[in-house]
PDB file of N, CA and C in Angstrom:
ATOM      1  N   UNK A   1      36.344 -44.032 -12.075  1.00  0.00           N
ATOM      2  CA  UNK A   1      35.158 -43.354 -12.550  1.00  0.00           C
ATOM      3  C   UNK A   1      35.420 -42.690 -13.900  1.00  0.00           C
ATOM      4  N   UNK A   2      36.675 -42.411 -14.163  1.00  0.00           N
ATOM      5  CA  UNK A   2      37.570 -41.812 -15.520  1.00  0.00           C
ATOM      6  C   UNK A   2      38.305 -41.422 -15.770  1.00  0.00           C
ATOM      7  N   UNK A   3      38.394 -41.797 -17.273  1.00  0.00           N
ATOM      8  CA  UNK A   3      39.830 -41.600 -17.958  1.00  0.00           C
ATOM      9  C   UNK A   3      40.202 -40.892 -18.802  1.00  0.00           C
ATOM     10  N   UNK A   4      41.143 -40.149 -18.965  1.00  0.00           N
ATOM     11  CA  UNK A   4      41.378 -39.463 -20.201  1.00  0.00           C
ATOM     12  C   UNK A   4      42.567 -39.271 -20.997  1.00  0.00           C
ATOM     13  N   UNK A   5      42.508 -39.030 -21.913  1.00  0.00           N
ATOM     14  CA  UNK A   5      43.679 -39.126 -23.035  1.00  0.00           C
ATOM     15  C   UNK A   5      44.029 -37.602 -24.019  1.00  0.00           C
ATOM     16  N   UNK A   6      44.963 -37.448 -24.772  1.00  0.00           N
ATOM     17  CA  UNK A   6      44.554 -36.054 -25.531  1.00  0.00           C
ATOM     18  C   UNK A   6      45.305 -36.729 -27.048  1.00  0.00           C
ATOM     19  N   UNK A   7      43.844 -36.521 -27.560  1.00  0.00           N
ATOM     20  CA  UNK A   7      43.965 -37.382 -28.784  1.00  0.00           C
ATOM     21  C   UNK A   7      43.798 -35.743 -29.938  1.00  0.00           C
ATOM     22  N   UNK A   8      45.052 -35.836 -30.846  1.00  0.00           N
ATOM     23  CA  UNK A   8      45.299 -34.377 -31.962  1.00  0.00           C
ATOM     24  C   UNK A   8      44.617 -33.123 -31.695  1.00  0.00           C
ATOM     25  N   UNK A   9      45.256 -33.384 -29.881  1.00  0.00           N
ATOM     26  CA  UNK A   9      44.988 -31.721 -29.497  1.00  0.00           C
ATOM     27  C   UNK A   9      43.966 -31.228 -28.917  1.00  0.00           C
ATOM     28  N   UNK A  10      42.887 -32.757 -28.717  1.00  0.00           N
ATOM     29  CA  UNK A  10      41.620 -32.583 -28.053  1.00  0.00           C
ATOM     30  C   UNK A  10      41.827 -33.786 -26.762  1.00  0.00           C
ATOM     31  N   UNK A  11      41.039 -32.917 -25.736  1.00  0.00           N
ATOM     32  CA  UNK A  11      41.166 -33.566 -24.370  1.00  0.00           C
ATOM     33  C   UNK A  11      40.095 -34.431 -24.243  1.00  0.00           C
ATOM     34  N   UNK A  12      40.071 -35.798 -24.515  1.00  0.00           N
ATOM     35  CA  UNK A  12      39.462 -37.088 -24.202  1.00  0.00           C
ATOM     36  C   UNK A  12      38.920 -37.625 -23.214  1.00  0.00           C
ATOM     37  N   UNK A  13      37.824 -37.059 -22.263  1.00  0.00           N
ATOM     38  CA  UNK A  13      37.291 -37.564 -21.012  1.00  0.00           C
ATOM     39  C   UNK A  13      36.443 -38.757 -20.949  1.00  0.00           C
ATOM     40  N   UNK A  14      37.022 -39.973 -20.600  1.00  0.00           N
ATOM     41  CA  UNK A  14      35.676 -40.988 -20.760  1.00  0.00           C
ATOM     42  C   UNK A  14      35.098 -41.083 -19.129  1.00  0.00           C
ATOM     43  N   UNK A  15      34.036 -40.824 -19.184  1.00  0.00           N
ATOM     44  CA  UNK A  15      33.134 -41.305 -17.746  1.00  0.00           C
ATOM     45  C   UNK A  15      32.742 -43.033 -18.035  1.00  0.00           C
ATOM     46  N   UNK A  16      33.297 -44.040 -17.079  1.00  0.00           N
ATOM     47  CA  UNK A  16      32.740 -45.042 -17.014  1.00  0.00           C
ATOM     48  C   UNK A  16      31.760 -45.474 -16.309  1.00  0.00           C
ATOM     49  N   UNK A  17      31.038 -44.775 -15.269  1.00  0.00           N
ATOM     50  CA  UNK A  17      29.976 -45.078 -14.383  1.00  0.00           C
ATOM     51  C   UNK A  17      29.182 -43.599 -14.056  1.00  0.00           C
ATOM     52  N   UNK A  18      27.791 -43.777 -13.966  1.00  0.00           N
ATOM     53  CA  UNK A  18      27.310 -42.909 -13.383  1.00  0.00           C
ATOM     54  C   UNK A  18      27.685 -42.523 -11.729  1.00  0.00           C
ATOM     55  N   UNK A  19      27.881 -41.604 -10.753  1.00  0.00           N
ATOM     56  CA  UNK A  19      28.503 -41.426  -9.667  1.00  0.00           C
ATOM     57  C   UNK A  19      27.472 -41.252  -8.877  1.00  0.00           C
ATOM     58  N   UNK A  20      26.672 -41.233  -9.024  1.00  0.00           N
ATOM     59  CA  UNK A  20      25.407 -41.234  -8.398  1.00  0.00           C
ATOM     60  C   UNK A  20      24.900 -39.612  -7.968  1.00  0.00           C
ATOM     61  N   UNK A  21      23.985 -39.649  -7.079  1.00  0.00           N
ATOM     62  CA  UNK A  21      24.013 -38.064  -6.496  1.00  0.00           C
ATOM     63  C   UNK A  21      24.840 -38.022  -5.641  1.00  0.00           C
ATOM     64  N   UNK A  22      25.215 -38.929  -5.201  1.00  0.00           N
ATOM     65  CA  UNK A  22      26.348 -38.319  -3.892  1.00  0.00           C
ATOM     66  C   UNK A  22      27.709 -38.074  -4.641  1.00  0.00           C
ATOM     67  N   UNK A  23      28.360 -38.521  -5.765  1.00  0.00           N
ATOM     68  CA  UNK A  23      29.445 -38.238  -6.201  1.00  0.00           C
ATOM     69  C   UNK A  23      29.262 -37.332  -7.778  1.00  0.00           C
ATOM     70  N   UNK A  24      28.256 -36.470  -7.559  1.00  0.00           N
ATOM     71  CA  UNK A  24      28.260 -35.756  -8.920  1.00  0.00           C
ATOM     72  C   UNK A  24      29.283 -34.691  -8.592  1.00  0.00           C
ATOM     73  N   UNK A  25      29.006 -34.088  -7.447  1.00  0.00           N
ATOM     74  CA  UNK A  25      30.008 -32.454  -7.065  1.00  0.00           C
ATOM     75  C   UNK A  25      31.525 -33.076  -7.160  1.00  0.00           C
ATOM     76  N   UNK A  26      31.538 -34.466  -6.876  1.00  0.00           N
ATOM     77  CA  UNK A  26      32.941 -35.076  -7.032  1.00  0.00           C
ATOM     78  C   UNK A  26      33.392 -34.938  -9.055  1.00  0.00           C
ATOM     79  N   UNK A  27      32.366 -35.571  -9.756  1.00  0.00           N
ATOM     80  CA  UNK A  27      32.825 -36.140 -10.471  1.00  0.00           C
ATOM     81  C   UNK A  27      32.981 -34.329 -11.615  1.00  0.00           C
ATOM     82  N   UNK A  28      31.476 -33.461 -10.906  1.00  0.00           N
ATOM     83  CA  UNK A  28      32.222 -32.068 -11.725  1.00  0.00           C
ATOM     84  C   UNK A  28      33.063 -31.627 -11.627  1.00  0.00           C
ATOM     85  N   UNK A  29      34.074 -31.883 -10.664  1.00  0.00           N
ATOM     86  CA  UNK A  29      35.250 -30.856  -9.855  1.00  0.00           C
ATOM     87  C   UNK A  29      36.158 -31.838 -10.847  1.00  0.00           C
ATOM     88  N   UNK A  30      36.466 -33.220 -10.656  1.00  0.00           N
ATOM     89  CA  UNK A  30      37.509 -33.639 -11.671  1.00  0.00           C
ATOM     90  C   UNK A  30      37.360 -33.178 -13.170  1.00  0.00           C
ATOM     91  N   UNK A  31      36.215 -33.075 -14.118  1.00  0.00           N
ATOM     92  CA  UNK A  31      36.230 -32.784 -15.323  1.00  0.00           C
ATOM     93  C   UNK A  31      36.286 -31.353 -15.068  1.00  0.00           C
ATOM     94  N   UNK A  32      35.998 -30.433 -14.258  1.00  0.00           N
ATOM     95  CA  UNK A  32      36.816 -28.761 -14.435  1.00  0.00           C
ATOM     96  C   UNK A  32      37.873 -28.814 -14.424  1.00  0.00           C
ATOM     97  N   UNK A  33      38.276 -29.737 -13.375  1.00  0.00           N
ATOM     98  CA  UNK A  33      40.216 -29.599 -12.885  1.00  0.00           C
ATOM     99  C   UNK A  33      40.992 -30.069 -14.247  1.00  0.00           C
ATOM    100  N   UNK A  34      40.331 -30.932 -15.082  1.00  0.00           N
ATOM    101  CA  UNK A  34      40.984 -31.736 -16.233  1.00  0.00           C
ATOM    102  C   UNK A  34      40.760 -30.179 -17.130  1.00  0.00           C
ATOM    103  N   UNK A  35      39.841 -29.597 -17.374  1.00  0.00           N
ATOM    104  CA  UNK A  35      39.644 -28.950 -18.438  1.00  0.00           C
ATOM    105  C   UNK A  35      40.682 -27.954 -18.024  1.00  0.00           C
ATOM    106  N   UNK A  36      40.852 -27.269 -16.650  1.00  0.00           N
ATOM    107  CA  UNK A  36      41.469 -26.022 -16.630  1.00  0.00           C
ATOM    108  C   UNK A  36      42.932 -26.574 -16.834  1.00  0.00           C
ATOM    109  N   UNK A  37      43.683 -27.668 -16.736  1.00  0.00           N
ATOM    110  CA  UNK A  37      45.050 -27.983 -17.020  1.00  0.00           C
ATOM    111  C   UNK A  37      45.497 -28.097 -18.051  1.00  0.00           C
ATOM    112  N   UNK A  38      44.383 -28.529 -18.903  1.00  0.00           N
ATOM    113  CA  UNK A  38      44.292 -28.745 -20.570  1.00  0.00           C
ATOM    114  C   UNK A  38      44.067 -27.648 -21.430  1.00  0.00           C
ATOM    115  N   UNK A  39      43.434 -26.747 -20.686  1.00  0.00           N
ATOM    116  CA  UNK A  39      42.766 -25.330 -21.778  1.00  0.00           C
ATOM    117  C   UNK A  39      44.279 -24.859 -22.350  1.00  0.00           C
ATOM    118  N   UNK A  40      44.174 -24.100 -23.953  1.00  0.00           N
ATOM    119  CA  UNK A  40      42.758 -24.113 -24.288  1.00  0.00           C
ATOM    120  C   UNK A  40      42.119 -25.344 -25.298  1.00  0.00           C
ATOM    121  N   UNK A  41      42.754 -26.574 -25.137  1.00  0.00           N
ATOM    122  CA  UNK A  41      42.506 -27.860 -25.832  1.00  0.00           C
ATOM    123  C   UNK A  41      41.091 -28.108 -25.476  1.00  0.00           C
ATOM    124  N   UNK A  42      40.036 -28.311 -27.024  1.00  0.00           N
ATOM    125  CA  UNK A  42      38.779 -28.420 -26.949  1.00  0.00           C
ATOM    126  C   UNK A  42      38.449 -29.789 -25.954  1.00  0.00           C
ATOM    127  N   UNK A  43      37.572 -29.835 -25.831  1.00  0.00           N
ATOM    128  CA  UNK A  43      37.078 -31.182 -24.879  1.00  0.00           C
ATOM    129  C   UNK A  43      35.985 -32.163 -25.397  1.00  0.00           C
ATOM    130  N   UNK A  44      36.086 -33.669 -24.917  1.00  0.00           N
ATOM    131  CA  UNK A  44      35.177 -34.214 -25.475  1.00  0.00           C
ATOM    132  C   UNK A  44      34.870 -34.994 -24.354  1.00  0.00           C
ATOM    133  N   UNK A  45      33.880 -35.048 -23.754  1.00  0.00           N
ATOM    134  CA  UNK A  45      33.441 -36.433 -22.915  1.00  0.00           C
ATOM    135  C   UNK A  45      32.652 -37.226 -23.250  1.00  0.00           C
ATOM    136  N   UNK A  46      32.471 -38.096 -22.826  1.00  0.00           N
ATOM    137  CA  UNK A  46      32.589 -39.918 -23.353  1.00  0.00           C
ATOM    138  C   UNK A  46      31.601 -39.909 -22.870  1.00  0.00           C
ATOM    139  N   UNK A  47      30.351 -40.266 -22.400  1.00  0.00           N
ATOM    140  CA  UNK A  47      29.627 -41.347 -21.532  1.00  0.00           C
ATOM    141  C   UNK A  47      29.512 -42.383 -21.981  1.00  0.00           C
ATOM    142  N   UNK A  48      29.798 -43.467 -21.412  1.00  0.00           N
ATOM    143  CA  UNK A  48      30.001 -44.757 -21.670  1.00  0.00           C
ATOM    144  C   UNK A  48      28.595 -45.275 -21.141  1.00  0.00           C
ATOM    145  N   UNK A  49      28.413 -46.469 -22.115  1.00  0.00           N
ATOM    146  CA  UNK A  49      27.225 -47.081 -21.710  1.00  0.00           C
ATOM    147  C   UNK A  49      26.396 -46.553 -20.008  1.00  0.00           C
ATOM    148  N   UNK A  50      27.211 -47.229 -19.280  1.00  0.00           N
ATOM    149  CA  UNK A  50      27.637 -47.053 -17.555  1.00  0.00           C
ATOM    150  C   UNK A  50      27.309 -45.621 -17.077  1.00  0.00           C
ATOM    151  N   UNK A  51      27.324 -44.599 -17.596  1.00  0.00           N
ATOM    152  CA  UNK A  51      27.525 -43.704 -17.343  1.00  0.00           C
ATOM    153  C   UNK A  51      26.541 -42.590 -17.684  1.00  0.00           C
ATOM    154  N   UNK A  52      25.448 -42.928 -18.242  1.00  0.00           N
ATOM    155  CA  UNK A  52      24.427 -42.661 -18.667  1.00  0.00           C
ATOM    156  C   UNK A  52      23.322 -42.343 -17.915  1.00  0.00           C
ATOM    157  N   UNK A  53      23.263 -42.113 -16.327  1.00  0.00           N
ATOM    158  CA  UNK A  53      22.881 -41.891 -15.788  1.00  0.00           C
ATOM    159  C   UNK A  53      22.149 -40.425 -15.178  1.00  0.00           C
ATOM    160  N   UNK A  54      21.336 -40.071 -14.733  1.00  0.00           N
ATOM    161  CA  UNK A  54      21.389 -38.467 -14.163  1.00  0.00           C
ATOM    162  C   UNK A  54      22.278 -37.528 -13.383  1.00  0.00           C
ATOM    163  N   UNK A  55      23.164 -38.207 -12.949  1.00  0.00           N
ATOM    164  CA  UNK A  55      23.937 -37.673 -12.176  1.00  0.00           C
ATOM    165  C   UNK A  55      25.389 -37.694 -12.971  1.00  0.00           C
ATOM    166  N   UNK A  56      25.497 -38.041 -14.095  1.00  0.00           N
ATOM    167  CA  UNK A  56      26.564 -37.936 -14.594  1.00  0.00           C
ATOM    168  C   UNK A  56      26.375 -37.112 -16.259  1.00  0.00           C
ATOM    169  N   UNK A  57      25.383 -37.177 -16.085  1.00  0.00           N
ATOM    170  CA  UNK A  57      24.672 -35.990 -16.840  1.00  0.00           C
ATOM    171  C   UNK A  57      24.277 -34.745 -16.752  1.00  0.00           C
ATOM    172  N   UNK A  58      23.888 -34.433 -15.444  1.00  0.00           N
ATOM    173  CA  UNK A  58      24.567 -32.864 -14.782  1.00  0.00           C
ATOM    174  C   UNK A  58      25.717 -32.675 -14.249  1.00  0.00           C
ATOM    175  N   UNK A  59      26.337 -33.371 -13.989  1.00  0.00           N
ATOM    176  CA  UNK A  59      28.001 -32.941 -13.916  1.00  0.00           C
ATOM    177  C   UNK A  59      28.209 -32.679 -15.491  1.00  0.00           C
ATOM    178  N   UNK A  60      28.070 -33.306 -16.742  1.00  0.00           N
ATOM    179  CA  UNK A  60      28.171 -32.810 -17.628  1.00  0.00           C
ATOM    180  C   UNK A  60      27.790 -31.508 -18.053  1.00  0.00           C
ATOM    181  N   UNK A  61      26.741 -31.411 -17.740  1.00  0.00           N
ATOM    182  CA  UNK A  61      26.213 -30.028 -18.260  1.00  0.00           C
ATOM    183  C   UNK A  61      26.844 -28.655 -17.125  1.00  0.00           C
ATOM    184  N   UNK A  62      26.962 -28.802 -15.997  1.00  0.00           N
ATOM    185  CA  UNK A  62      27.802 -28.106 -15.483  1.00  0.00           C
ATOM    186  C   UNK A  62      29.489 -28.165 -16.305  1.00  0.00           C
ATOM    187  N   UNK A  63      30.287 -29.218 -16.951  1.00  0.00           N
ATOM    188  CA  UNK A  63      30.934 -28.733 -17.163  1.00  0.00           C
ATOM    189  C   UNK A  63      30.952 -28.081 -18.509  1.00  0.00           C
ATOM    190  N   UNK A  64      29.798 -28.156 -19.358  1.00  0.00           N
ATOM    191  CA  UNK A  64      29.310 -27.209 -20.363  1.00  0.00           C
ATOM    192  C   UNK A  64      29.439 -25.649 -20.139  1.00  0.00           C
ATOM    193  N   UNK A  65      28.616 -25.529 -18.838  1.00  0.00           N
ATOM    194  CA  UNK A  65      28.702 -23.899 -18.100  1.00  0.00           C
ATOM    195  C   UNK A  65      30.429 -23.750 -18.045  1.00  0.00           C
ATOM    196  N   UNK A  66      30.870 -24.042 -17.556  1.00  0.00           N
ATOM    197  CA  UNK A  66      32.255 -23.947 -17.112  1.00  0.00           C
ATOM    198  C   UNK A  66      33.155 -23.896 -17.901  1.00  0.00           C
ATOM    199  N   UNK A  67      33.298 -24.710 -19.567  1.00  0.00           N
ATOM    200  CA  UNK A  67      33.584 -24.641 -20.538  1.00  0.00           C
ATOM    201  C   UNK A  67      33.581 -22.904 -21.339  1.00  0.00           C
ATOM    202  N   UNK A  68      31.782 -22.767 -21.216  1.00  0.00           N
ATOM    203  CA  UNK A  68      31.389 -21.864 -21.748  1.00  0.00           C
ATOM    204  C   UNK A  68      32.227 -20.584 -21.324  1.00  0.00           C
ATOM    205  N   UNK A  69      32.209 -20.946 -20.101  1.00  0.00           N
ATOM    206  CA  UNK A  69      33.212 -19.195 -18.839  1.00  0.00           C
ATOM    207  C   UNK A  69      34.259 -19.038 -19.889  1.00  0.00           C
ATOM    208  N   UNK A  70      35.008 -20.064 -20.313  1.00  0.00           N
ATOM    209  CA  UNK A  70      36.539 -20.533 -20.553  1.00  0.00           C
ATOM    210  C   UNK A  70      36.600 -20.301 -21.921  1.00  0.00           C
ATOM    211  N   UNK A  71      35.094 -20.319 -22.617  1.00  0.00           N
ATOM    212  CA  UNK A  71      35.150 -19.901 -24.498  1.00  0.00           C
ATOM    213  C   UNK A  71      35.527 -21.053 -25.264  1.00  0.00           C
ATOM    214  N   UNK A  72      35.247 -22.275 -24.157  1.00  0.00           N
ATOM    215  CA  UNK A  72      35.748 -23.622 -25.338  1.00  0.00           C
ATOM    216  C   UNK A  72      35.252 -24.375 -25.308  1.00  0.00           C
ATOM    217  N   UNK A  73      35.513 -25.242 -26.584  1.00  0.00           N
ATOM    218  CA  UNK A  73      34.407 -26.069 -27.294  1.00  0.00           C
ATOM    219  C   UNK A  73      34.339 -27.043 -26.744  1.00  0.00           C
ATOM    220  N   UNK A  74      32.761 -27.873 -25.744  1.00  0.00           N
ATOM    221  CA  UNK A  74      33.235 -29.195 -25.201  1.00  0.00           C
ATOM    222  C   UNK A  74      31.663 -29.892 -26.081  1.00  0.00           C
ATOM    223  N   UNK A  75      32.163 -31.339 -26.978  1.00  0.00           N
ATOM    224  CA  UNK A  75      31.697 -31.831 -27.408  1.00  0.00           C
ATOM    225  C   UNK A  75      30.866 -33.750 -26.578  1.00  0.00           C
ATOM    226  N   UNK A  76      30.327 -33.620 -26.685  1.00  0.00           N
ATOM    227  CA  UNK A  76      29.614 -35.175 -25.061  1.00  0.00           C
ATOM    228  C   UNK A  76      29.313 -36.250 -26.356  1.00  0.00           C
ATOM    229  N   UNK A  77      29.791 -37.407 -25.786  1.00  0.00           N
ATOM    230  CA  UNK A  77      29.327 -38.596 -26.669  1.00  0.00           C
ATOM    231  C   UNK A  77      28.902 -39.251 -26.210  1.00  0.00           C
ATOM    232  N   UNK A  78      27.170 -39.710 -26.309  1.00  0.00           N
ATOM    233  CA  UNK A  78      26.557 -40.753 -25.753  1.00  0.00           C
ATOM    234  C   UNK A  78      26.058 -41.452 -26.780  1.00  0.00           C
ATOM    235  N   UNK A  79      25.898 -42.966 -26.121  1.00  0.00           N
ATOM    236  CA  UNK A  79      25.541 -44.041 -27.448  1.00  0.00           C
ATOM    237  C   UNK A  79      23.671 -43.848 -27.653  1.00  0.00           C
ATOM    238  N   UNK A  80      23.340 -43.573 -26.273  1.00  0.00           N
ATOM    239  CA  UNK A  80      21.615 -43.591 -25.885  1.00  0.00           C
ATOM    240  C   UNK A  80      21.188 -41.939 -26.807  1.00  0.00           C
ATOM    241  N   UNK A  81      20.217 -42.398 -27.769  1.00  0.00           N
ATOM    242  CA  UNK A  81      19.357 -41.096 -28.100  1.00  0.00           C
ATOM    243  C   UNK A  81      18.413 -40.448 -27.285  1.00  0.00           C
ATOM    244  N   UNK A  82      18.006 -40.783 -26.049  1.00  0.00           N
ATOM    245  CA  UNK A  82      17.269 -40.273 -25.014  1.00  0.00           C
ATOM    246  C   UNK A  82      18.348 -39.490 -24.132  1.00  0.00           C
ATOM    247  N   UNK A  83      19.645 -40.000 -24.086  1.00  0.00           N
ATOM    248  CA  UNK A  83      20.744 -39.094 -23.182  1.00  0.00           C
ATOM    249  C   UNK A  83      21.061 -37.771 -23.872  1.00  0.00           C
ATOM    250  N   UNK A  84      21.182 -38.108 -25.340  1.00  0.00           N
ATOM    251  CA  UNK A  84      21.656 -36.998 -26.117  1.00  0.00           C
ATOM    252  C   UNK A  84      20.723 -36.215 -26.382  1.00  0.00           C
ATOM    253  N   UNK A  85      19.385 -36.057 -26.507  1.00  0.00           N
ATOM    254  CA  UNK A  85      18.137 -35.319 -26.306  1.00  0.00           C
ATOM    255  C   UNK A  85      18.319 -34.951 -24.885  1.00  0.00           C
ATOM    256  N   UNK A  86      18.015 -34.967 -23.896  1.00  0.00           N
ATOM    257  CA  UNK A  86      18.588 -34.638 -22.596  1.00  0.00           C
ATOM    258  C   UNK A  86      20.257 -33.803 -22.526  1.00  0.00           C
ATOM    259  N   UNK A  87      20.703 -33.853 -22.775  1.00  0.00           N
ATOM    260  CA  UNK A  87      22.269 -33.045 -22.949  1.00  0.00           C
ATOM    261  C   UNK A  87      21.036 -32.020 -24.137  1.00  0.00           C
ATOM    262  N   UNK A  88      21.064 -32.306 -25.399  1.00  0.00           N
ATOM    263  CA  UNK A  88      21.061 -30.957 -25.794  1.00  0.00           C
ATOM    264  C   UNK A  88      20.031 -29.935 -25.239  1.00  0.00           C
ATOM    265  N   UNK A  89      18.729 -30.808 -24.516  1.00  0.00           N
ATOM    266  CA  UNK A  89      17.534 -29.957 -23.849  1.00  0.00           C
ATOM    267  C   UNK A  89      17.685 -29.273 -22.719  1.00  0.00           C
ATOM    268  N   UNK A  90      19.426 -29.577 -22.488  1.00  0.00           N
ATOM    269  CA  UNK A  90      19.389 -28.806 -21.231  1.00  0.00           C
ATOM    270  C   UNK A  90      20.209 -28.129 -20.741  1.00  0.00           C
ATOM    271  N   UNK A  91      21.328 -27.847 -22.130  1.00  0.00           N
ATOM    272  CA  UNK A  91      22.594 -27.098 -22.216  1.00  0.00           C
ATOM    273  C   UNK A  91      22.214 -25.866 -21.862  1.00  0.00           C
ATOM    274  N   UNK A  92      23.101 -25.156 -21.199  1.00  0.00           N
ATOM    275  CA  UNK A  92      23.394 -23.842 -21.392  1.00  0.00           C
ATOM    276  C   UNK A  92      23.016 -22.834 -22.609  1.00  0.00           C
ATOM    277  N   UNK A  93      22.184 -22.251 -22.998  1.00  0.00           N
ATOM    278  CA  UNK A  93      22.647 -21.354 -24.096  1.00  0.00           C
ATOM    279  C   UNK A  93      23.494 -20.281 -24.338  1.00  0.00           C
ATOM    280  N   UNK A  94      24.047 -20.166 -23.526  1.00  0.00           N
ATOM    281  CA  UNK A  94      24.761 -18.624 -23.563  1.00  0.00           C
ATOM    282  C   UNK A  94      26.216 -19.353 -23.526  1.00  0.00           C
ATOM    283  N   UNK A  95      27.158 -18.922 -24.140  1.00  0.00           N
ATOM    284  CA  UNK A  95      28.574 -19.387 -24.388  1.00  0.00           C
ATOM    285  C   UNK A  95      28.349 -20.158 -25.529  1.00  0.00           C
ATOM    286  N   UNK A  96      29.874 -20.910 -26.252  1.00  0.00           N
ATOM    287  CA  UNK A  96      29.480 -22.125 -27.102  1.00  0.00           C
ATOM    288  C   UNK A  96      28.572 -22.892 -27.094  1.00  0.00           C
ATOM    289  N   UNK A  97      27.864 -23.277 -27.709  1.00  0.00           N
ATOM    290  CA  UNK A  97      26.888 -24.457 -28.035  1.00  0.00           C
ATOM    291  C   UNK A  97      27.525 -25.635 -27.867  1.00  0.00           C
ATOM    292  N   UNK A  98      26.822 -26.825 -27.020  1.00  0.00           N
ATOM    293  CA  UNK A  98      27.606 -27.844 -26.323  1.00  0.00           C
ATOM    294  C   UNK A  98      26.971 -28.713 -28.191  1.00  0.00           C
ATOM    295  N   UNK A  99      27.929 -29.228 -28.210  1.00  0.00           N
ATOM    296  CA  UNK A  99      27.905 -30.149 -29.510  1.00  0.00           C
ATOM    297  C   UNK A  99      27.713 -32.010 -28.618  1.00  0.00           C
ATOM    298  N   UNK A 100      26.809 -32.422 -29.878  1.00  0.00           N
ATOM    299  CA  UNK A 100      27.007 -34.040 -28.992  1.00  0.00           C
ATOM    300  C   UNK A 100      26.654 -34.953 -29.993  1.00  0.00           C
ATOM    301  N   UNK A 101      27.424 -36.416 -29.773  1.00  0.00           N
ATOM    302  CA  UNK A 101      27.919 -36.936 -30.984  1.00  0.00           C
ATOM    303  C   UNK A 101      27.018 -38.305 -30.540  1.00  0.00           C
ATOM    304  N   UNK A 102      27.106 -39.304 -31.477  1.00  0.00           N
ATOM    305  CA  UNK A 102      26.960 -40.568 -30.859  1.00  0.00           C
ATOM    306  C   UNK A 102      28.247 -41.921 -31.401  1.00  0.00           C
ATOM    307  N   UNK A 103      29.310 -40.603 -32.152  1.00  0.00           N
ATOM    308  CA  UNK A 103      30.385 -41.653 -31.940  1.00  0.00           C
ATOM    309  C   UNK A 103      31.760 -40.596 -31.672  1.00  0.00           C
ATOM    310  N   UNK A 104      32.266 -41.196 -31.125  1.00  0.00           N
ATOM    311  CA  UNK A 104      33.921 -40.953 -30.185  1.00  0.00           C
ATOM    312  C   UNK A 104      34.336 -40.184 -31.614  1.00  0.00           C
ATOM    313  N   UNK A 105      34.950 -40.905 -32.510  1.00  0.00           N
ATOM    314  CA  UNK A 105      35.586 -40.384 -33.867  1.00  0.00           C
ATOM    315  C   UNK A 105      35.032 -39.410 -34.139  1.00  0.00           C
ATOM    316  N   UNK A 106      33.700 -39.276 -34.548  1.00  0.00           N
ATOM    317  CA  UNK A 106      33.218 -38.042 -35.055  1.00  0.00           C
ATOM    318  C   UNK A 106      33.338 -36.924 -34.135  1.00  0.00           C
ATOM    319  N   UNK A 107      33.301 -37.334 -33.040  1.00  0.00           N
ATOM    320  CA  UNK A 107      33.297 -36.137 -31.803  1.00  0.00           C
ATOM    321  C   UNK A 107      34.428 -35.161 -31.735  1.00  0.00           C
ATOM    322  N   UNK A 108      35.793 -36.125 -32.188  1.00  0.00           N
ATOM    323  CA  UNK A 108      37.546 -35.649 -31.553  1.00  0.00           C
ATOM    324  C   UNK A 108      37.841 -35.062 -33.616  1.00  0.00           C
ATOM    325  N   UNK A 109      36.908 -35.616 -34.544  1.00  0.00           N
ATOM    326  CA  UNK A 109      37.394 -34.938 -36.022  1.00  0.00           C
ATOM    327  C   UNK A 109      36.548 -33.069 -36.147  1.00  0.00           C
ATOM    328  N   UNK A 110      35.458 -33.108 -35.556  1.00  0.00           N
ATOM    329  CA  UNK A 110      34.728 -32.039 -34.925  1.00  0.00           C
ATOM    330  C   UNK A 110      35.489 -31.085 -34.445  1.00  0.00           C
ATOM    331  N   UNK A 111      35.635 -31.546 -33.281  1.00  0.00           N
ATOM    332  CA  UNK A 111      36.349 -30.806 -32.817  1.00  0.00           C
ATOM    333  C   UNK A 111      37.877 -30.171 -33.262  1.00  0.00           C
ATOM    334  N   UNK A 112      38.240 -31.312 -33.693  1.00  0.00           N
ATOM    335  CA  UNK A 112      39.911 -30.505 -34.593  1.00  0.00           C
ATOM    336  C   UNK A 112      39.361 -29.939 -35.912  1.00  0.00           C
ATOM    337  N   UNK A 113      38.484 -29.946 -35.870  1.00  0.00           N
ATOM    338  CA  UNK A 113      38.531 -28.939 -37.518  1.00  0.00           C
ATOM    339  C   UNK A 113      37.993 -27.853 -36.995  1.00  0.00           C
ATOM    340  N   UNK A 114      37.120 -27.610 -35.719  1.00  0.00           N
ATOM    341  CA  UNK A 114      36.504 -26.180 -35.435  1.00  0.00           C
ATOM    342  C   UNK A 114      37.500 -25.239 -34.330  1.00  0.00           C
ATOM    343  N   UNK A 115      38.655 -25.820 -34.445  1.00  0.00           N
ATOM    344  CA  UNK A 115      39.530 -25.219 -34.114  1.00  0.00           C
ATOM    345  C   UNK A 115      40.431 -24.782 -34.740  1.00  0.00           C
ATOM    346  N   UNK A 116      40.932 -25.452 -36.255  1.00  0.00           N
ATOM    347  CA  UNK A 116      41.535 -25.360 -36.967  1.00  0.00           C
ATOM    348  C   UNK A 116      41.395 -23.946 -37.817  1.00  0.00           C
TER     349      UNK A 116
END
């Protein structure tokens, strides 16, 4: 369901499938557990084509909230402009501002310079 990497200091989450509703509480608990082992390395998750779904889109935004607790920057990359309108319409406001890209590169250069 995903993978991740830590590419110049930023933690690389790719989601390859949406998890449906029955595996969202699954799939938020792995991207907290990834973030709290990694903090305080900014974060970026992936949605992959696949993954573009509703249910893998509030596990995202929950781990926005959760991010936010933690004071760090998590940046979401989706290829769909209807996903990324959805992520930003429904972020959290209070904590960091969830940033969202529609390419991987721009997402992980973002992020290392707003840490820098």
């Amino acid at each position: 369901m995903l993978s991740h990497t830590l590419e110049h200091g930023v933690l690389v989450i790719t989601v390859d499938r949406d998890p449906g509703v029955d595996g969202r509480a699954a799939l938020t608990t792995h991207l907290t557990n990834l973030v709290d082992a990694h903090q305080p390395a900014p974060v970026v998750i992936v949605l992959a084509d696949g993954a573009a779904g509703p249910a893998a889109v509030s596990a995202v935004l929950r781990a926005h909230q959760w991010c936010g607790r933690l004071d760090l920057l998590l940046s979401v990359v989706a290829h769909s402009a209807p996903v990324r309108r959805l992520l930003e319409s429904n972020a959290d406001s209070c904590g960091p501002r969830l940033v969202v890209h529609a390419r991987v590169d721009t997402a992980i250069s973002t992020a290392c310079t707003a840490v820098a």
